[in-house]
PDB file of N, CA and C in Angstrom:
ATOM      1  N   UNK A   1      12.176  20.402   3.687  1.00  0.00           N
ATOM      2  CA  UNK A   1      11.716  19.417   2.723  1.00  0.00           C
ATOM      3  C   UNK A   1      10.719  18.481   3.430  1.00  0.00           C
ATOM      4  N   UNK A   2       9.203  18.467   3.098  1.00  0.00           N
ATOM      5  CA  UNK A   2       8.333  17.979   3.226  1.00  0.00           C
ATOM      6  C   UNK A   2       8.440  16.373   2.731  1.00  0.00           C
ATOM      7  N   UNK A   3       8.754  14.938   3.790  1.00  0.00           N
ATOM      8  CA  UNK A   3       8.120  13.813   3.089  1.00  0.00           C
ATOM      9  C   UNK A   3       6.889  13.303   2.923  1.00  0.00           C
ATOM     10  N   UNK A   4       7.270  12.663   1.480  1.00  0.00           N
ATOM     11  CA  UNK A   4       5.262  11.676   1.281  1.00  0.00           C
ATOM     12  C   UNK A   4       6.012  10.292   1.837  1.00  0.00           C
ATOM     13  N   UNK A   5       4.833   9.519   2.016  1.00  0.00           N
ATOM     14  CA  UNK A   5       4.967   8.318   2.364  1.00  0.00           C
ATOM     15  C   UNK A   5       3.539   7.350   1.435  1.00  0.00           C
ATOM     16  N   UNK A   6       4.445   6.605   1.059  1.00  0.00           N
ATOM     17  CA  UNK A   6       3.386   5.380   0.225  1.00  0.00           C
ATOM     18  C   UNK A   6       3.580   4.334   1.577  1.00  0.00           C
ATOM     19  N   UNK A   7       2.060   4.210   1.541  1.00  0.00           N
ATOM     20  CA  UNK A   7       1.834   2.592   2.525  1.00  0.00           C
ATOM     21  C   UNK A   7       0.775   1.698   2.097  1.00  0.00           C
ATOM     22  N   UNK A   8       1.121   0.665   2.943  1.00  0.00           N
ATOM     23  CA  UNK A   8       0.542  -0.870   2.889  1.00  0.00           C
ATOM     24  C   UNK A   8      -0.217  -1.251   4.153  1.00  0.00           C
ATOM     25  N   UNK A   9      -1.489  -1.017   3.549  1.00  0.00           N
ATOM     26  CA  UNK A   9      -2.130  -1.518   5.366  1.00  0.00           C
ATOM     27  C   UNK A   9      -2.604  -2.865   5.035  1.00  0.00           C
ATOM     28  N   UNK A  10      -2.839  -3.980   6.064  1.00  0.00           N
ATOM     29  CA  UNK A  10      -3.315  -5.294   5.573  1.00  0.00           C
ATOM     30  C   UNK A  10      -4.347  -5.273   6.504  1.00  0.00           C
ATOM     31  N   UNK A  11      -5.838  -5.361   5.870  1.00  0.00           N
ATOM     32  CA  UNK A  11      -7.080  -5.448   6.521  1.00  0.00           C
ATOM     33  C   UNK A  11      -7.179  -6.766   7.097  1.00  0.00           C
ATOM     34  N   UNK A  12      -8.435  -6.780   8.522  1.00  0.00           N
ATOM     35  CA  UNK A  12      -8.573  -7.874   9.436  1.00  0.00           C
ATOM     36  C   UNK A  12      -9.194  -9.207   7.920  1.00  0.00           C
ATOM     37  N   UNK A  13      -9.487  -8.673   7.025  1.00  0.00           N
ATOM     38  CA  UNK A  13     -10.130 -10.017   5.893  1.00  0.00           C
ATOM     39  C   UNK A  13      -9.358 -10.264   5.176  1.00  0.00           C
ATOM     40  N   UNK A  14      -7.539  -9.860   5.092  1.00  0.00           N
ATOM     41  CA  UNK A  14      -6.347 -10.199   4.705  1.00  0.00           C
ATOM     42  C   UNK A  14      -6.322  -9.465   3.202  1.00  0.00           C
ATOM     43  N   UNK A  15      -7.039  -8.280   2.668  1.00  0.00           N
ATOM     44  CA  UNK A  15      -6.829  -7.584   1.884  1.00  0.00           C
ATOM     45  C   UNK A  15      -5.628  -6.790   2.097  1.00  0.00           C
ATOM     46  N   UNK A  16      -4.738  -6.075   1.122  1.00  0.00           N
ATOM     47  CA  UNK A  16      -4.687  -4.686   1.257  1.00  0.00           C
ATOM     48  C   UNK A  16      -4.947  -3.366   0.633  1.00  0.00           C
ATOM     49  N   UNK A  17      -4.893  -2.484   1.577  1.00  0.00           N
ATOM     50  CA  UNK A  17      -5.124  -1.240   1.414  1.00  0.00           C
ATOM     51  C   UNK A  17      -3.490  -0.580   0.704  1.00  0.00           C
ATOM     52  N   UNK A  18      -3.251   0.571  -0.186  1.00  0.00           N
ATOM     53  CA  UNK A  18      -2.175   1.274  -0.571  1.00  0.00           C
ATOM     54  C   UNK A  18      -2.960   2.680  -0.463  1.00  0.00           C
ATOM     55  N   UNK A  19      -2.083   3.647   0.477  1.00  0.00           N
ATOM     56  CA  UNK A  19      -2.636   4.877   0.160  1.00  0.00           C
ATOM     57  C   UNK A  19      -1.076   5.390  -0.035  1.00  0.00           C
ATOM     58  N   UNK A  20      -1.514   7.186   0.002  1.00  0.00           N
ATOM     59  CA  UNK A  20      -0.147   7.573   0.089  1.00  0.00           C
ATOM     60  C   UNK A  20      -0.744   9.070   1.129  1.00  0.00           C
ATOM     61  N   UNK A  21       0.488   9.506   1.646  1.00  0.00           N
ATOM     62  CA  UNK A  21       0.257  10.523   2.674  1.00  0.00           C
ATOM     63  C   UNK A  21       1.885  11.226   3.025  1.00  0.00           C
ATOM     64  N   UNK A  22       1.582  12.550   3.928  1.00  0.00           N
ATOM     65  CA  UNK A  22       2.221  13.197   4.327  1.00  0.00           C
ATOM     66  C   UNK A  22       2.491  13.211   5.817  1.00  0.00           C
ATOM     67  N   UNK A  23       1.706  12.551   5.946  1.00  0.00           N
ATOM     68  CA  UNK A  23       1.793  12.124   8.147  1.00  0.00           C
ATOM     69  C   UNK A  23       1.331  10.907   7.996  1.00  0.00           C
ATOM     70  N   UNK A  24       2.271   9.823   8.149  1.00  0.00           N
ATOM     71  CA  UNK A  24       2.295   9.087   8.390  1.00  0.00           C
ATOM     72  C   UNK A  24       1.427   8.027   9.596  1.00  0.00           C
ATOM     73  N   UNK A  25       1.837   8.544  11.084  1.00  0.00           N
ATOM     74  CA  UNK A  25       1.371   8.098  11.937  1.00  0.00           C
ATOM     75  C   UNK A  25      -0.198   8.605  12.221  1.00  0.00           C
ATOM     76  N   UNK A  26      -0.593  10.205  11.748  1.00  0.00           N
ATOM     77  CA  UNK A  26      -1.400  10.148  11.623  1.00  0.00           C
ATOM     78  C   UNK A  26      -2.278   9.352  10.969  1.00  0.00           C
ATOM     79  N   UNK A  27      -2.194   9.337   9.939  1.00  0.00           N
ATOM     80  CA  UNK A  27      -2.624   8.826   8.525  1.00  0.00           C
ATOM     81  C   UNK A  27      -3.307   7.265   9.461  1.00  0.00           C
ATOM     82  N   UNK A  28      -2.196   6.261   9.225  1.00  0.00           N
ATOM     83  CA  UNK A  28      -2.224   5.042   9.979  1.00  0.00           C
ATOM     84  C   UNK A  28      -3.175   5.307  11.204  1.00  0.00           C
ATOM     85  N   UNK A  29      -3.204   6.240  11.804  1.00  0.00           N
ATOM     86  CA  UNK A  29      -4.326   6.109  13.058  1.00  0.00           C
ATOM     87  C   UNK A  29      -5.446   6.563  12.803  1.00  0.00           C
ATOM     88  N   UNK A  30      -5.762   7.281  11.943  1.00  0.00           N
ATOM     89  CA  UNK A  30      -6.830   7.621  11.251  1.00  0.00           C
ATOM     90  C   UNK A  30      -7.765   6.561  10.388  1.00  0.00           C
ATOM     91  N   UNK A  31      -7.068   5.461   9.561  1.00  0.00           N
ATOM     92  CA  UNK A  31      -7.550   4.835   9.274  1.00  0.00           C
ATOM     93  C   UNK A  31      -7.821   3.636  10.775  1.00  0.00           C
ATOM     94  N   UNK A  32      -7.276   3.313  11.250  1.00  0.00           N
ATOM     95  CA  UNK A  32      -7.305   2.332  12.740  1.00  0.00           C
ATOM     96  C   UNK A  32      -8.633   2.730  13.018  1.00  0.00           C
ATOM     97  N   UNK A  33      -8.619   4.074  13.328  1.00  0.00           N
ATOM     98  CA  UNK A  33      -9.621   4.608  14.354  1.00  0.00           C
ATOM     99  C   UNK A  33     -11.533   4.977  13.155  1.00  0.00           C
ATOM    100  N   UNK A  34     -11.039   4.302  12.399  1.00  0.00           N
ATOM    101  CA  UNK A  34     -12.412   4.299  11.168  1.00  0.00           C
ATOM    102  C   UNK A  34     -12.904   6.156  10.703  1.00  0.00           C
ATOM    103  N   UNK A  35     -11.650   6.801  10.733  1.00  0.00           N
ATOM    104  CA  UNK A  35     -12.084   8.343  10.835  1.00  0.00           C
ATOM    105  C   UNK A  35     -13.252   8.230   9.370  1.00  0.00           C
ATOM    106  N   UNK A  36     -13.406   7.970   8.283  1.00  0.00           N
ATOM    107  CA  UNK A  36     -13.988   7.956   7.459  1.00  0.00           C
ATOM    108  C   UNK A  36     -14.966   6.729   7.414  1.00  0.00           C
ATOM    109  N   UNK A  37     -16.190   6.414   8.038  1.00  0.00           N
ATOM    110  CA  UNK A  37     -16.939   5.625   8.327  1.00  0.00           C
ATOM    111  C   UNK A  37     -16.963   4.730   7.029  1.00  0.00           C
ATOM    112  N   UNK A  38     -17.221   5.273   5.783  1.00  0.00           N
ATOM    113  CA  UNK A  38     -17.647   4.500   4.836  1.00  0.00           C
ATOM    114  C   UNK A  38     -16.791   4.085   4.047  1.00  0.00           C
ATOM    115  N   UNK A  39     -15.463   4.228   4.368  1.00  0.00           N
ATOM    116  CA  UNK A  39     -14.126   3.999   3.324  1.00  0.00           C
ATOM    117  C   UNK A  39     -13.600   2.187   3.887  1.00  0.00           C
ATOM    118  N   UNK A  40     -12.908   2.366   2.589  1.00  0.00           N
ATOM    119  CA  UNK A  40     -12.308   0.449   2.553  1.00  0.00           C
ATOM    120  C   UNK A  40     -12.058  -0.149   3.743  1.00  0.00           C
ATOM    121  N   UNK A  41     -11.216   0.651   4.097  1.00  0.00           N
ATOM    122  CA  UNK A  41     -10.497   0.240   5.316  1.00  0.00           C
ATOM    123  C   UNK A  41     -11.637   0.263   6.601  1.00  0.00           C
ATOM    124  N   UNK A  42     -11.977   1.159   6.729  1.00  0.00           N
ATOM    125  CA  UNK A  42     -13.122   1.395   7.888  1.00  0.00           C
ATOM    126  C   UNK A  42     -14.067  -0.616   8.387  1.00  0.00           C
ATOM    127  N   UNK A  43     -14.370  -0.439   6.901  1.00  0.00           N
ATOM    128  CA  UNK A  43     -14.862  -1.563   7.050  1.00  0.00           C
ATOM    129  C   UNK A  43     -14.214  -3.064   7.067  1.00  0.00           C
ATOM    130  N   UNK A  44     -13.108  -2.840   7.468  1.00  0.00           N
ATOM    131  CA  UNK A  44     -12.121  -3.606   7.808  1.00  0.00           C
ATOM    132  C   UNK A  44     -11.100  -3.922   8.768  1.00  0.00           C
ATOM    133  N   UNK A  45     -11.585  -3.535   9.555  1.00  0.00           N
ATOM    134  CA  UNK A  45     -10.645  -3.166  10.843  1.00  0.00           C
ATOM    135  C   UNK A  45     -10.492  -4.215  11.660  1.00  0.00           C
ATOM    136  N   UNK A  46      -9.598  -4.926  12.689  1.00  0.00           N
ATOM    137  CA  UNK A  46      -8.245  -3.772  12.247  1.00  0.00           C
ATOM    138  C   UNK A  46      -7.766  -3.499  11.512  1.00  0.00           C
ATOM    139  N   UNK A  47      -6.718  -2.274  11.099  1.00  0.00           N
ATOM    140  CA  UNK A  47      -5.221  -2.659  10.190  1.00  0.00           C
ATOM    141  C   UNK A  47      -4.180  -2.857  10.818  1.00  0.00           C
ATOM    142  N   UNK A  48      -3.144  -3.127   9.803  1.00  0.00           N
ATOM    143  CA  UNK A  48      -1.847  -3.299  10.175  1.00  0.00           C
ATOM    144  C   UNK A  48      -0.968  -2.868   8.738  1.00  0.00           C
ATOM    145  N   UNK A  49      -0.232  -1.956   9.465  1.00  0.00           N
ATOM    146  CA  UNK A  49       1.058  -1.409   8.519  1.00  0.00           C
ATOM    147  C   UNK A  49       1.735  -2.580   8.071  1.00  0.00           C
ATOM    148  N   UNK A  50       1.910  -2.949   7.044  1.00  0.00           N
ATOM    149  CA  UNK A  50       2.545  -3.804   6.632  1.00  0.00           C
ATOM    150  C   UNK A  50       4.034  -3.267   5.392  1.00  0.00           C
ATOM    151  N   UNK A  51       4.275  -2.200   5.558  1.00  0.00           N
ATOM    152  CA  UNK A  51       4.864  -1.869   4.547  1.00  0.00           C
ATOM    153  C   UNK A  51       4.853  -0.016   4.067  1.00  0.00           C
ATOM    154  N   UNK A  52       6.109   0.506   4.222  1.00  0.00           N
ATOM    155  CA  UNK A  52       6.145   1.607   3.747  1.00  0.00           C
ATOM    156  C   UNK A  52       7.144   2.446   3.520  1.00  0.00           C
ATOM    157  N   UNK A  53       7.403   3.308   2.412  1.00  0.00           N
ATOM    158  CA  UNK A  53       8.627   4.015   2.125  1.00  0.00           C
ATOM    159  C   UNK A  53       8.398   5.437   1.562  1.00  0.00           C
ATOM    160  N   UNK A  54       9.203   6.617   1.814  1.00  0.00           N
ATOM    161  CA  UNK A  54       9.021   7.962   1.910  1.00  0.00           C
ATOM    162  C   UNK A  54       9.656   8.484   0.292  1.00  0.00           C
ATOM    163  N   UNK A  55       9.010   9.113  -0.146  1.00  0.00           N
ATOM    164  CA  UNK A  55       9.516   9.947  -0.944  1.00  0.00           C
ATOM    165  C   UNK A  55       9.812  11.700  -0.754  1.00  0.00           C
ATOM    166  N   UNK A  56      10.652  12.638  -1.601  1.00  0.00           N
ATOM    167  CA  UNK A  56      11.185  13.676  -1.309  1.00  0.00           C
ATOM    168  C   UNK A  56       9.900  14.273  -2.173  1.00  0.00           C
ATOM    169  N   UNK A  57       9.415  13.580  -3.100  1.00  0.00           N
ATOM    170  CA  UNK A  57       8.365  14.381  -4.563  1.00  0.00           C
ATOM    171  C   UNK A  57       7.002  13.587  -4.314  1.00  0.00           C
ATOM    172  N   UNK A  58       6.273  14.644  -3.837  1.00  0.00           N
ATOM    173  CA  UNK A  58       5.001  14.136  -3.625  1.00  0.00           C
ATOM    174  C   UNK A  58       4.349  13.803  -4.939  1.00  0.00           C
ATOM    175  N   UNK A  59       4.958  13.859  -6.010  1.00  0.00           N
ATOM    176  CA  UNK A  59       4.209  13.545  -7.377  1.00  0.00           C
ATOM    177  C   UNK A  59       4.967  12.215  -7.705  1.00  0.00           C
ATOM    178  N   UNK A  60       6.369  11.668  -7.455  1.00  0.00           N
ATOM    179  CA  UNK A  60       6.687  10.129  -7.370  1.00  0.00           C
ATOM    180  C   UNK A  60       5.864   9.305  -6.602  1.00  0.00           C
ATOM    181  N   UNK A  61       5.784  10.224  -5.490  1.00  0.00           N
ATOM    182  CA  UNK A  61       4.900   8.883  -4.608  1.00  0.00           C
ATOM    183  C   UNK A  61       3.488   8.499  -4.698  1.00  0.00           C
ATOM    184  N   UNK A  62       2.948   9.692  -5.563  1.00  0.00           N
ATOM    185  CA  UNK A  62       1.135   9.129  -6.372  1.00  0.00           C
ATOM    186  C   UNK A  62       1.853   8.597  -7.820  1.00  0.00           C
ATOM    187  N   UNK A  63       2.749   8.792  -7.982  1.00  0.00           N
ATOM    188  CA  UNK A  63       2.596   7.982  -9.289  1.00  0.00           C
ATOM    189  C   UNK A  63       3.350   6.396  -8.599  1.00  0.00           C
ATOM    190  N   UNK A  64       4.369   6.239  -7.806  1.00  0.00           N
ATOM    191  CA  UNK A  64       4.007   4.883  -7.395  1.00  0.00           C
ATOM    192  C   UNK A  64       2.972   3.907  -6.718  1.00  0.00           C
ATOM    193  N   UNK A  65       1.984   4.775  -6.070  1.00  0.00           N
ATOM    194  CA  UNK A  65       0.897   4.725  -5.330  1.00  0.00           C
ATOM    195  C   UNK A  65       0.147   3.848  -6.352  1.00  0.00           C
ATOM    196  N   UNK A  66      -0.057   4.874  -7.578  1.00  0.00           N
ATOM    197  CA  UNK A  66      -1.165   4.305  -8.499  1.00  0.00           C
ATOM    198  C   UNK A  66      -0.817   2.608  -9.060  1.00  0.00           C
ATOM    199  N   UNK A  67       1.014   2.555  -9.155  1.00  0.00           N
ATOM    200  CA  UNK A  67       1.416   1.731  -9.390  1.00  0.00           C
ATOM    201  C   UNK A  67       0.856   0.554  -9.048  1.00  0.00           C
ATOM    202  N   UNK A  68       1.225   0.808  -7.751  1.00  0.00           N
ATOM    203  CA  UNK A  68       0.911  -0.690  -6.609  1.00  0.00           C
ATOM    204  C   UNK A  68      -0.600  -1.138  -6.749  1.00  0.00           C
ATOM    205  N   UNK A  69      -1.135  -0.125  -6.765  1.00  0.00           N
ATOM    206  CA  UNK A  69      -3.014  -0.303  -6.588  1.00  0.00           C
ATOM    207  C   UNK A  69      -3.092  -1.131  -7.795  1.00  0.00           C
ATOM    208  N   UNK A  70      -2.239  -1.323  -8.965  1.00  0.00           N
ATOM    209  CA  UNK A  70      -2.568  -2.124 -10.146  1.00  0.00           C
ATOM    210  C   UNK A  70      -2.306  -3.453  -9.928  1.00  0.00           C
ATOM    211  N   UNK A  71      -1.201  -3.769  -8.707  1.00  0.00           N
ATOM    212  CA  UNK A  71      -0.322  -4.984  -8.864  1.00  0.00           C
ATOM    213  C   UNK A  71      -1.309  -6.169  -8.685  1.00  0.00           C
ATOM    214  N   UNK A  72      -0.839  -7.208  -8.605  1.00  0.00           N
ATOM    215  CA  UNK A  72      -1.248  -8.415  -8.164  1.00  0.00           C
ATOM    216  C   UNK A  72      -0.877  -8.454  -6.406  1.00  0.00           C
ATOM    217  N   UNK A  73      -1.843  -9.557  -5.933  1.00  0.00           N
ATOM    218  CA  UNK A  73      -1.757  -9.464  -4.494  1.00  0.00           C
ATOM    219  C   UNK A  73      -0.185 -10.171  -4.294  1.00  0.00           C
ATOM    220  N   UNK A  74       0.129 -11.156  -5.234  1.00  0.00           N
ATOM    221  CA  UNK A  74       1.522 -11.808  -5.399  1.00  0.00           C
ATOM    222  C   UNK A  74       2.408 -10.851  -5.204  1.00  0.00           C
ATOM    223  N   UNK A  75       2.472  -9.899  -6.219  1.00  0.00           N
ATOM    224  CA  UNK A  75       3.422  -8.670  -6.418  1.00  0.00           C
ATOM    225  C   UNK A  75       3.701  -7.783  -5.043  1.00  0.00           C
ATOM    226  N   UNK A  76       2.309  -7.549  -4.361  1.00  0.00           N
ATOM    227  CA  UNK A  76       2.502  -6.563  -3.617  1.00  0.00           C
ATOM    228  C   UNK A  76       3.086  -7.643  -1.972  1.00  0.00           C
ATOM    229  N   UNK A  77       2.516  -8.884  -1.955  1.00  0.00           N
ATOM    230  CA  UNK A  77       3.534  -9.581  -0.883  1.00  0.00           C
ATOM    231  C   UNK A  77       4.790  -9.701  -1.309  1.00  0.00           C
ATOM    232  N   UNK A  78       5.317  -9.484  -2.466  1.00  0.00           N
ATOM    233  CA  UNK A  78       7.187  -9.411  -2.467  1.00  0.00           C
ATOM    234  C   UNK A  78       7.694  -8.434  -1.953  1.00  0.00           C
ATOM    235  N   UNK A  79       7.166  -7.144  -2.161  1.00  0.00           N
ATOM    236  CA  UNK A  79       7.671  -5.940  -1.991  1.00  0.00           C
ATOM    237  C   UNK A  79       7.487  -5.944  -0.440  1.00  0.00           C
ATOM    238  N   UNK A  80       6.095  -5.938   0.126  1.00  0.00           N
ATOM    239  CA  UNK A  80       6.238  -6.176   1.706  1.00  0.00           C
ATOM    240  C   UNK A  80       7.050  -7.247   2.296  1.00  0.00           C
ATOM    241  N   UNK A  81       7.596  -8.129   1.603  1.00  0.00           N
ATOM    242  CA  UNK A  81       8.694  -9.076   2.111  1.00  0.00           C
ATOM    243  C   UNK A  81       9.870  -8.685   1.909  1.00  0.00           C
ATOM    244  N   UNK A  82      10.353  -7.744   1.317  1.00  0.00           N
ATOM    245  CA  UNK A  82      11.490  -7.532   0.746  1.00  0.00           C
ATOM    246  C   UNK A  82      11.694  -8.352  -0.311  1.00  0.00           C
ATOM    247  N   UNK A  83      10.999  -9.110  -1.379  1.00  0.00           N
ATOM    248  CA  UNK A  83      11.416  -9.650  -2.036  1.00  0.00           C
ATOM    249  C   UNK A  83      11.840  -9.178  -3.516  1.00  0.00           C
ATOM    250  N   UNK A  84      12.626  -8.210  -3.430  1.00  0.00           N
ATOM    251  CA  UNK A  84      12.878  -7.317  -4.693  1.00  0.00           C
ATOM    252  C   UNK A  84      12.941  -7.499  -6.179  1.00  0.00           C
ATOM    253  N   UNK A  85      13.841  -9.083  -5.620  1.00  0.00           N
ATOM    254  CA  UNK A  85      14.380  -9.608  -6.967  1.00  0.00           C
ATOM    255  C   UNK A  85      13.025 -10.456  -7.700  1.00  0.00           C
ATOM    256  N   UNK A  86      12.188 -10.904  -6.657  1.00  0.00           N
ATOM    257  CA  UNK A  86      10.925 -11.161  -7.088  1.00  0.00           C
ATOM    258  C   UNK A  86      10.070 -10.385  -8.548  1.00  0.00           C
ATOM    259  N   UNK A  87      10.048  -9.306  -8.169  1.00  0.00           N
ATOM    260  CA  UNK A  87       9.362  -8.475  -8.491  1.00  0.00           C
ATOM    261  C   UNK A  87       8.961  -8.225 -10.119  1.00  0.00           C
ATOM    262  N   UNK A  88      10.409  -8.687 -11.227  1.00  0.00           N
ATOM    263  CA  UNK A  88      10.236  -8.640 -12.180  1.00  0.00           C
ATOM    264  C   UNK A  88       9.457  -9.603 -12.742  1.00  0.00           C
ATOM    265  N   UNK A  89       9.135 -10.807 -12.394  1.00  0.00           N
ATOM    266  CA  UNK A  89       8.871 -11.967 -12.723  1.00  0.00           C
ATOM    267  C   UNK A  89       7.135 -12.029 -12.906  1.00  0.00           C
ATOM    268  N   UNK A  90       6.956 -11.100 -11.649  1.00  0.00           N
ATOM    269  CA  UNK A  90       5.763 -11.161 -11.048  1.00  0.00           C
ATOM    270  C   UNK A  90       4.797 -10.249 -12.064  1.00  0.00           C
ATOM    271  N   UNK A  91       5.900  -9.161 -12.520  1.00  0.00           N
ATOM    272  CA  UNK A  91       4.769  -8.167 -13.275  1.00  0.00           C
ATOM    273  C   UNK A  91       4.330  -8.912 -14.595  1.00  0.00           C
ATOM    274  N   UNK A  92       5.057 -10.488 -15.141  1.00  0.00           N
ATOM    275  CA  UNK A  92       5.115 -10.658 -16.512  1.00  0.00           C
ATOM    276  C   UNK A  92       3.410 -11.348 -16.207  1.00  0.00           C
ATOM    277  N   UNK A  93       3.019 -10.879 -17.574  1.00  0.00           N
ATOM    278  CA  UNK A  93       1.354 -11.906 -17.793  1.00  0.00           C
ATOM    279  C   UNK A  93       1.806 -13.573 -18.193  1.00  0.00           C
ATOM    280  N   UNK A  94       0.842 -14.217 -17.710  1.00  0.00           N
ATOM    281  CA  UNK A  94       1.244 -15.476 -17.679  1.00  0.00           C
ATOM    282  C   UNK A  94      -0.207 -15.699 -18.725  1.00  0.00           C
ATOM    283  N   UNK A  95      -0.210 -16.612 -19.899  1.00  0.00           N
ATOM    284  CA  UNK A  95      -1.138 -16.415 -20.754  1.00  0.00           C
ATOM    285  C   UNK A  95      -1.481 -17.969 -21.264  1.00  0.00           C
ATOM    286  N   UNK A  96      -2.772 -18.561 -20.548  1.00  0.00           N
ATOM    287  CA  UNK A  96      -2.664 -20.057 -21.418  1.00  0.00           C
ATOM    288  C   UNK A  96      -2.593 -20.212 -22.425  1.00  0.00           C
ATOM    289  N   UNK A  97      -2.522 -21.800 -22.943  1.00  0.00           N
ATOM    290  CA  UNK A  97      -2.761 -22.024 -24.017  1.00  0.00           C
ATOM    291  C   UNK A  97      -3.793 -22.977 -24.405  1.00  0.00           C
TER     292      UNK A  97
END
């Protein structure tokens, strides 16, 4: 049984990056090392792993992948904090009046 891994890289301009992958450490050093000159991260270097968890179904972990890429930057610092219980609060729209 092959794992995916969804991750969290946090760029040197305090963005982050969410990809998802099957080698992990590769993956992570690949982006470090700017293997793709013209991609997000490249132009952001360093990174730093900030966050990551494996799935058994490489089709859960692009569909949580896509998830995260939607969140708010709020949202996605709970989850890298462990802040779980956070999390519901965070997805609600907050709407003036």
């Amino acid at each position: 049984m092959e794992l995916s891994y969804i991750y969290i890289l946090k760029c040197s301009d305090g963005t982050f990056y969410t990809g998802v992958t099957s080698d992990l450490e590769q993956r992570v050093q690949e982006h470090q090392g700017g293997k793709h000159g013209d991609s997000y991260t490249a132009q952001r270097l360093p990174v730093e792993l900030v966050y990551f968890c494996s799935f058994t179904d490489i089709n859960l972990a692009i569909e949580f992948e896509k998830k995260i890429k939607k969140w708010s930057r709020a949202k996605k610092l709970a989850l890298i904090e462990s802040r779980y219980d956070d999390l519901p609060a965070l997805a609600k729209k907050v709407f003036k009046k």
